[in-house]
Protein backbone atom coordinates (compact mmCIF):
# COMPACT_ATOMS: atom_id res chain seq x y z
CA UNK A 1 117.80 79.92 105.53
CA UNK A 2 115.34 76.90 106.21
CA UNK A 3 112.26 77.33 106.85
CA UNK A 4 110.56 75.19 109.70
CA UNK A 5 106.79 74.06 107.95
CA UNK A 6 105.74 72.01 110.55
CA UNK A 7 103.91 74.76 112.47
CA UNK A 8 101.54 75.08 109.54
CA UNK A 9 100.40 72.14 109.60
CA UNK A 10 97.90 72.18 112.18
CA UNK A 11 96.98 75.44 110.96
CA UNK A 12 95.58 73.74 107.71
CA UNK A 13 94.93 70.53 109.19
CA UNK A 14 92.29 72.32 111.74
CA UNK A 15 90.74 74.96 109.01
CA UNK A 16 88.59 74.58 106.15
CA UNK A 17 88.79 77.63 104.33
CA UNK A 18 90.90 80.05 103.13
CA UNK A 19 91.24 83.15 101.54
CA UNK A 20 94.72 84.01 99.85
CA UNK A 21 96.00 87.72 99.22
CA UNK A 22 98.96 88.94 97.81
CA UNK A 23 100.51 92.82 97.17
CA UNK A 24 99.11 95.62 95.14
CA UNK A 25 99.85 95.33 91.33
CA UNK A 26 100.42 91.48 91.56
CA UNK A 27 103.00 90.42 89.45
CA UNK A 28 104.32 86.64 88.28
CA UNK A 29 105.43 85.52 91.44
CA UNK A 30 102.39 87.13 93.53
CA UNK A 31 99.90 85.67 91.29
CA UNK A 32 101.47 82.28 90.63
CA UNK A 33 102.14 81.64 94.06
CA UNK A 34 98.74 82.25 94.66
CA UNK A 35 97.47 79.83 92.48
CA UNK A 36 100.63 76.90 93.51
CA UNK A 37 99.13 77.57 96.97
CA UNK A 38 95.13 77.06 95.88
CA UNK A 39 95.84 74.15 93.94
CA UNK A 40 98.11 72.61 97.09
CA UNK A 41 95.42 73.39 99.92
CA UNK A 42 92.69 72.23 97.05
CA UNK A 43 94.21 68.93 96.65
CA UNK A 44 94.07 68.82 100.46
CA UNK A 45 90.25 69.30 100.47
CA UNK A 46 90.45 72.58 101.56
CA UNK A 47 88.15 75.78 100.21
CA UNK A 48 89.70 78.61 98.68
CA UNK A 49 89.42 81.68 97.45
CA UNK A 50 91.94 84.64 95.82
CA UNK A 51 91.66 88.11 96.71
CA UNK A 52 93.86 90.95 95.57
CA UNK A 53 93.88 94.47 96.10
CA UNK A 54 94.21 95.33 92.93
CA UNK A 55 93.16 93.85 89.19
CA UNK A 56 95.28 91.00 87.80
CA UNK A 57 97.56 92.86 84.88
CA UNK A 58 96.51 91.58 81.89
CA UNK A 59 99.58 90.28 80.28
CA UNK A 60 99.26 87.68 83.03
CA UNK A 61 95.86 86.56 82.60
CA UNK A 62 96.91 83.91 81.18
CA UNK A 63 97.79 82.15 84.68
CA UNK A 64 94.59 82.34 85.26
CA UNK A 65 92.29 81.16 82.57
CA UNK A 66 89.20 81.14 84.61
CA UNK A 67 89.30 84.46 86.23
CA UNK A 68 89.15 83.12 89.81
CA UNK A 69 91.28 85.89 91.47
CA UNK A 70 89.45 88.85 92.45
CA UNK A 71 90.01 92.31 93.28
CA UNK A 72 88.43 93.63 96.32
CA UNK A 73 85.73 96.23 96.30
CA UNK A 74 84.70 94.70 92.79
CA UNK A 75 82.08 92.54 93.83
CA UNK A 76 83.96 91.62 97.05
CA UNK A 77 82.94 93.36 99.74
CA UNK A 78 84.47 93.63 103.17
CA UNK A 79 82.16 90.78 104.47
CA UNK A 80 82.89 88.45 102.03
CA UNK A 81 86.64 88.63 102.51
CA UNK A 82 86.12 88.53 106.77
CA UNK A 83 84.31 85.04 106.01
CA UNK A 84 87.02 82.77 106.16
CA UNK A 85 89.23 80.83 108.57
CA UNK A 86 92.71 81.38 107.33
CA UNK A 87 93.63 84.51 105.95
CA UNK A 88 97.06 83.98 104.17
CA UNK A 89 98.97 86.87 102.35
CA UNK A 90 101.83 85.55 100.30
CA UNK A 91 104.71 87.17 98.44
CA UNK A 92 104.77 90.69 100.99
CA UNK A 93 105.12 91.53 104.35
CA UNK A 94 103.95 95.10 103.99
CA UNK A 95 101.05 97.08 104.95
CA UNK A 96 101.05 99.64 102.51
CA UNK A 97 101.23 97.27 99.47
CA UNK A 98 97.74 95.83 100.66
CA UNK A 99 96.59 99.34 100.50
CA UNK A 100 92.40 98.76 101.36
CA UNK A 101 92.50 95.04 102.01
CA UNK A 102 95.06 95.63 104.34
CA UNK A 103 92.27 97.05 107.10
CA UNK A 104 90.64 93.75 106.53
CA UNK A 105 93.26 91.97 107.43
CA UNK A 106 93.78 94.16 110.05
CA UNK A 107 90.88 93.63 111.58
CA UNK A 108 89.45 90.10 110.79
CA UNK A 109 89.08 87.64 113.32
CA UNK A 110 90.29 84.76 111.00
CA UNK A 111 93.95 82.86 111.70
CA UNK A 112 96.69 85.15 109.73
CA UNK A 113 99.39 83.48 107.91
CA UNK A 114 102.77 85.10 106.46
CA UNK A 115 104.84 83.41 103.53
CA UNK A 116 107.18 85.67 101.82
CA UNK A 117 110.90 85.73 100.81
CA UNK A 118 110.66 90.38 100.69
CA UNK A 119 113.39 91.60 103.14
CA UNK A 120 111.69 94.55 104.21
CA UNK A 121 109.03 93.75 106.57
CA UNK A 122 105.83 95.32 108.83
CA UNK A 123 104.36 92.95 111.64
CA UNK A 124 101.03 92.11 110.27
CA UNK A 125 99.76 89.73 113.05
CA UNK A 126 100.53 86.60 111.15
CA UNK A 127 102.66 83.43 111.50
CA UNK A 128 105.41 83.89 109.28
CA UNK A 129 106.91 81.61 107.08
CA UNK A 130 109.90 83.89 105.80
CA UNK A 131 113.20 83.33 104.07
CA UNK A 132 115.06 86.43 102.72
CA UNK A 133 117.19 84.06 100.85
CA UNK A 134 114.80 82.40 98.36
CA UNK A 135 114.44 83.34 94.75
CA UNK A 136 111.02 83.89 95.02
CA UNK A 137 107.95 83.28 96.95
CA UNK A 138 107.10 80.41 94.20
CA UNK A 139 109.79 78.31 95.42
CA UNK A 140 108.43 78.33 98.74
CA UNK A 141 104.95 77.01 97.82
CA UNK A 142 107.02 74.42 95.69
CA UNK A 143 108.46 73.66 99.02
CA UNK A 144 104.85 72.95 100.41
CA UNK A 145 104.14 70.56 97.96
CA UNK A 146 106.94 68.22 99.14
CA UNK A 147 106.46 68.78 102.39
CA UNK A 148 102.85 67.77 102.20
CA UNK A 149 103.49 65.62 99.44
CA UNK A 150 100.45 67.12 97.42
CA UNK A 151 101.01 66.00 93.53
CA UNK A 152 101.83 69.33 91.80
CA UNK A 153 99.02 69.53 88.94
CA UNK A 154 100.41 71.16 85.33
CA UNK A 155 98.77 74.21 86.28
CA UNK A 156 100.71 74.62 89.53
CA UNK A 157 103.53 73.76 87.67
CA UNK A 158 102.67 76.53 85.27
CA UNK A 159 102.13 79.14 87.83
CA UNK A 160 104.88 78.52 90.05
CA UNK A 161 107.60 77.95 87.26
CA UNK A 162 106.58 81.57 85.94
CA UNK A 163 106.85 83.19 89.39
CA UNK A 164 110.21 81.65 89.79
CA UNK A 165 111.20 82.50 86.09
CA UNK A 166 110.60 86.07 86.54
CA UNK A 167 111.35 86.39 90.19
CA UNK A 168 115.48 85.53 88.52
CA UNK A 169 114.83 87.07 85.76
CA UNK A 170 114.80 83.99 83.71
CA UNK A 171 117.29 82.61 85.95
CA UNK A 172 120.36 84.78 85.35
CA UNK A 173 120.04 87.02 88.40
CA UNK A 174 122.36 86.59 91.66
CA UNK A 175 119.77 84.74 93.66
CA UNK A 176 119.04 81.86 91.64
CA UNK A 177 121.26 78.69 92.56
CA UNK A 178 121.75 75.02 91.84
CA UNK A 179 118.21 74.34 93.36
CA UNK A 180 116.68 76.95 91.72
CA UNK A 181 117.60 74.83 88.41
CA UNK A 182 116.39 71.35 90.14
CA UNK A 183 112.91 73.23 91.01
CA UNK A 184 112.23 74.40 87.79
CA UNK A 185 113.20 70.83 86.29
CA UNK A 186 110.89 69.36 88.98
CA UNK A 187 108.37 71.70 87.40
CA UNK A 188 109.33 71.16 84.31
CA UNK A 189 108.66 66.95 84.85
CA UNK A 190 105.35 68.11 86.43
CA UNK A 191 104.23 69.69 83.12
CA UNK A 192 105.49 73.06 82.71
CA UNK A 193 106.53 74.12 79.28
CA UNK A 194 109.44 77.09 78.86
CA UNK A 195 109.63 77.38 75.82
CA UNK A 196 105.98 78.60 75.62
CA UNK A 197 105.78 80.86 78.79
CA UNK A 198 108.53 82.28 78.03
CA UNK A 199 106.82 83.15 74.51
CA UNK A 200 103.51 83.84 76.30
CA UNK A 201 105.25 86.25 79.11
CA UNK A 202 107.76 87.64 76.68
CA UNK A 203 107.24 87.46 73.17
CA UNK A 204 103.60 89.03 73.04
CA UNK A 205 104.09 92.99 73.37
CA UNK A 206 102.02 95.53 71.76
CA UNK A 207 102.93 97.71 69.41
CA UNK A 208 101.48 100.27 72.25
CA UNK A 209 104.43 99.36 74.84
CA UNK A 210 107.58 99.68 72.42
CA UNK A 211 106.30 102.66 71.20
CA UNK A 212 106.91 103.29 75.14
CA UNK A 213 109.88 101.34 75.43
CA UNK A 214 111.75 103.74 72.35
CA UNK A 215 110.11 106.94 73.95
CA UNK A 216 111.01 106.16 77.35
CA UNK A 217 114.75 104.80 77.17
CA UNK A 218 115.66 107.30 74.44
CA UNK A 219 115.54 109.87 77.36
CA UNK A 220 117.60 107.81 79.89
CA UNK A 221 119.72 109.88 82.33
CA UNK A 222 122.79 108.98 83.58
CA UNK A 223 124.24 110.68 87.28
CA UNK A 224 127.09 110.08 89.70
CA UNK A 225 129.69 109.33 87.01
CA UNK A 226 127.71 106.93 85.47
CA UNK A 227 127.06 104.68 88.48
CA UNK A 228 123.39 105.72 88.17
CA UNK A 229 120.73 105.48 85.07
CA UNK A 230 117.55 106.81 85.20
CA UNK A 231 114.23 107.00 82.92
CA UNK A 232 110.93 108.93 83.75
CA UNK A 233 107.62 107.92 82.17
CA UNK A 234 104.59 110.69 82.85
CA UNK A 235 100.87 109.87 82.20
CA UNK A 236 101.54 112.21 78.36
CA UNK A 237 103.96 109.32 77.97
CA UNK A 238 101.08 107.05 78.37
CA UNK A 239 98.03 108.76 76.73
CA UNK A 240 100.49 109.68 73.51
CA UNK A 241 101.60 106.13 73.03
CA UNK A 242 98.53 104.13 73.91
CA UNK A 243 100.52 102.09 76.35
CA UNK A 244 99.31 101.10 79.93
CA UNK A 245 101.23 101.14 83.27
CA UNK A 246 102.17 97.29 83.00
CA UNK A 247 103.88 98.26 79.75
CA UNK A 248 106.72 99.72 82.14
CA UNK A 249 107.21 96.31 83.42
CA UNK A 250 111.17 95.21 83.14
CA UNK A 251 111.72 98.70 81.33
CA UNK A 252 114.22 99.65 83.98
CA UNK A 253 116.00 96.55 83.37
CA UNK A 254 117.25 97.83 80.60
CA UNK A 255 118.95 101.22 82.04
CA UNK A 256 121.63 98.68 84.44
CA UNK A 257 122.26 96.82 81.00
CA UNK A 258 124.56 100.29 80.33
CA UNK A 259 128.28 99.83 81.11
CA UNK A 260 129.35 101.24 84.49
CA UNK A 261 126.10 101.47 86.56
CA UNK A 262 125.78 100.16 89.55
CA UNK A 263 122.12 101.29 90.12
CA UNK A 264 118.67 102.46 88.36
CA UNK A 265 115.54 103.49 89.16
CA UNK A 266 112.25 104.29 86.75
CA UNK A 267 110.24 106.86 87.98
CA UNK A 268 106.27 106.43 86.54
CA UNK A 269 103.92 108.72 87.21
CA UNK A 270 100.81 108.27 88.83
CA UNK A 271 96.85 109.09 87.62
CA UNK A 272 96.93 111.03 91.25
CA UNK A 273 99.96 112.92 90.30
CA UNK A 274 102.33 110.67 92.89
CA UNK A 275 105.12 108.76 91.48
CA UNK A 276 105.81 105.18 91.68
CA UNK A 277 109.67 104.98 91.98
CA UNK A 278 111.48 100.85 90.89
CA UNK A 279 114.87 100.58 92.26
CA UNK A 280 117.49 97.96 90.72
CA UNK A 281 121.11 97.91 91.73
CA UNK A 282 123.80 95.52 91.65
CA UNK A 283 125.58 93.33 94.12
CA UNK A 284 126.84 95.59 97.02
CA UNK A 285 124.06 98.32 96.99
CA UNK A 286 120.73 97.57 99.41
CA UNK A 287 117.80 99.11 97.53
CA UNK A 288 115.62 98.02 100.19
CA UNK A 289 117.01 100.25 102.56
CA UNK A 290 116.47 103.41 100.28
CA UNK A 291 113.12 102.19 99.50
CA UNK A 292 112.58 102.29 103.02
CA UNK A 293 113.42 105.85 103.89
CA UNK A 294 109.91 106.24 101.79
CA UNK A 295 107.76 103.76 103.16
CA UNK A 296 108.53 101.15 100.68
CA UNK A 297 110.41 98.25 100.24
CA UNK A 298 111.60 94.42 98.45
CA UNK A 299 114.33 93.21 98.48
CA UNK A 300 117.97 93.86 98.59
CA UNK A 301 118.68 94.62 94.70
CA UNK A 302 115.56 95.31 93.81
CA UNK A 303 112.30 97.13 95.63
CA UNK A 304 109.91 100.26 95.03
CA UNK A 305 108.12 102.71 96.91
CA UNK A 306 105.49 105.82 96.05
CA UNK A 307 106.64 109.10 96.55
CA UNK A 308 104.31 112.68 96.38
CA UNK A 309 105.16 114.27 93.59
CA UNK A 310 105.41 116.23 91.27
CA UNK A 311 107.87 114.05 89.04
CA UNK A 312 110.68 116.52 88.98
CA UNK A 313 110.37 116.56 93.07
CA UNK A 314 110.00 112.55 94.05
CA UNK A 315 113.34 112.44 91.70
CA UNK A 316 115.08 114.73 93.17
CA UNK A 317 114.64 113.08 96.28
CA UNK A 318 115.90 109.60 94.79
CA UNK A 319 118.65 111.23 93.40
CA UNK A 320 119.78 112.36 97.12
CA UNK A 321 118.93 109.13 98.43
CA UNK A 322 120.82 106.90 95.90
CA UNK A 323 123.64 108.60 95.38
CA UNK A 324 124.31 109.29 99.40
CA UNK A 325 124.34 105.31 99.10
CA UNK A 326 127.19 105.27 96.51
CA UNK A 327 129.36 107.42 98.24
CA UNK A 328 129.47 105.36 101.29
C-alpha cells in the first residue's frame, strides 16, 4: 500500500504549530517516530511540541536526551495541549490507547492528523495517513523526509532506525522486506549506529528484570496441544523481584520461541487489579481480531488489550478466545 502525502502538505504548509501524541505506554516506534516527525516539521520552521499520555519508559530515555516529551496532566494541562494548530497522533488509531488525552483530542478545535501503520482502527476525526502494510510507523516518517526532502539529522536517524529495529524485531520478523533493509542503510548513511543501539536497547538489563525473566518463563503454560504458550506475571511478581512493568517488554517473545506454537500471550497484572493481556502469533492467526473482541487491538501478529480481572478470569477468557481461533 502507498500512501498519497500530498494532502499533507498544505496542512503543514498553512500551520505553524504542532503538538504530536502517540499511544499509552509509548514504546520504540511511538517515541521515535515522534521525534523523526519533530525534527522533520523543525527543519521546516515549524513549532513543536510532544505530548504523551503516559511517562516515557525509561529504558528508552535515551531517545530523548533532553526530556522534551511530556506526559499530560504532569505539568501539561488541558489548555496547554488545546493551544496548537495541528494536533497529530502517530503510531495508533485507537481511542482507548490515548486514555485522558484522548478527550482532548476529542474535543480540540485544532486540525487532526492520523499516521499509523496499526490495523485495528477507531475514527478519531483526523486525516489519515495509514498503511497496514508498513513495518512500522518509523518508516513512514522516513517516508516524509523524502517526500519533503528535509535532511534527516543523526538524531532522526537514531530515533527512527530504533522504531523500525524493534517494530521487526531487529529485522527478522515477516513484515520487514528489501526496503526495510535500504531504509535502515539510508539511516544508517544519515548517522545511525547499530551496533550501539542495539547495545543501548538490548544489552543494558537489570539484574531486577532477569530475576523476572527466570521467575516468569519458568512457569510458562502450554494449551491446545502445544499450539499455545502462555506466562502470567502478578504485581508479587513485581514487588518480590524489584522489576518494573517495562521489564515484561519482549518477555512473551520468548514463549513462541518453543517448538510447535503457533500463538502466545503474557498476561501482566495491573496496580488496579485489571490485566494487560500481549498477543503474538504466527503467520495465519489474526491477533488483532481477538484483541478486538476486548476493546483492543495492533496488528495482525501481534496486538494487546486490558481485560477486568482477576488474573485467573481475564485468562480464562483468552484461553476461549485463542483457542476458538485455532480450531477454525
Amino acid at each position: 500500500m502507498t500512501i498519497n502525502w500530498e494532502p499533507l502538505r498544505p496542512i503543514i504548509a498553512g500551520h505553524q504549530r504542532f503538538v504530536l501524541s502517540s499511544h499509552v505506554r509509548p514504546d520504540a516506534d511511538a517515541l521515535g517516530s515522534e521525534l523523526g516527525m519533530a525534527a522533520l516539521l523543525e527543519g521546516m520552521g515549524k513549532q513543536v511540541r510532544i505530548v504523551n499520555p503516559s511517562s516515557s519508559p525509561a529504558n528508552l530515555l535515551f531517545l530523548d536526551p533532553t526530556q522534551r516529551i511530556k506526559k499530560f496532566g504532569d505539568g501539561m494541562t488541558s489548555a496547554e495541549a488545546f493551544d496548537t494548530d495541528v494536533h497529530m497522533i502517530l503510531d495508533t488509531s485507537a481511542w482507548g490507547q490515548l486514555t485522558e488525552l484522548g478527550g482532548v483530542i476529542k474535543h480540540t478545535k485544532a486540525k487532526k492528523v492520523l499516521i499509523d501503520h496499526h490495523f485495528s482502527s477507531d475514527d478519531l476525526g483526523a486525516v489519515e495517513f495509514k498503511d497496514t502494510s508498513a513495518e512500522a510507523t518509523g518508516a513512514l516518517v522516513f517516508q516524509l523526509f523524502r517526500f519533503f526532502d528535509v535532511p534527516i539529522t543523526k538524531a532522526a536517524a537514531d530515533a527512527l532506525f530504533c522504531a523500525i529495529a524493534t517494530d521487526t524485531g531487529w529485522f527478522r520478523f515477516p513484515s520487514t522486506t528489501a526496503n526495510t533493509l535500504r531504509i535502515a542503510g539510508d539511516l544508517i548513511d544519515a548517522g545511525a549506529q547499530p551496533n550501539l543501539l542495539f547495545q543501548v536497547l538490548y544489552e543494558q538489563t537489570t539484574l531486577f528484570r532477569t530475576k523476572l525473566a527466570g521467575r516468569v518463563l519458568s512457569t510458562v503454560k502450554l494449551d491446545f496441544d502445544g499450539q499455545l504458550a502462555y506466562v502470567t506475571v502478578t504485581q508479587q511478581d513485581f514487588a518480590e523481584t524489584g522489576a518494573v512493568p517495562a521489564d515484561t517488554e519482549d518477555l512473551v517473545n520468548e514463549c513462541l520461541k518453543i517448538s510447535g506454537t503457533k500463538a502466545a500471550f503474557i498476561a501482566i497484572e495491573q496496580p488496579t487489579k485489571s490485566v494487560k493481556i500481549s498477543f503474538r502469533s504466527r503467520v495465519g492467526l489474526n491477533v488483532a481480531a481477538i484483541a478486538e473482541r476486548f476493546g483492543g487491538g495492533g496488528h495482525k501478529q501481534a496486538a494487546g488489550a486490558i481485560l477486568p480481572g482477576p488474573v485467573p478470569t481475564a485468562i480464562a477468557q483468552v484461553l476461549t478466545a485463542i483457542k476458538a481461533a485455532l480450531a477454525t
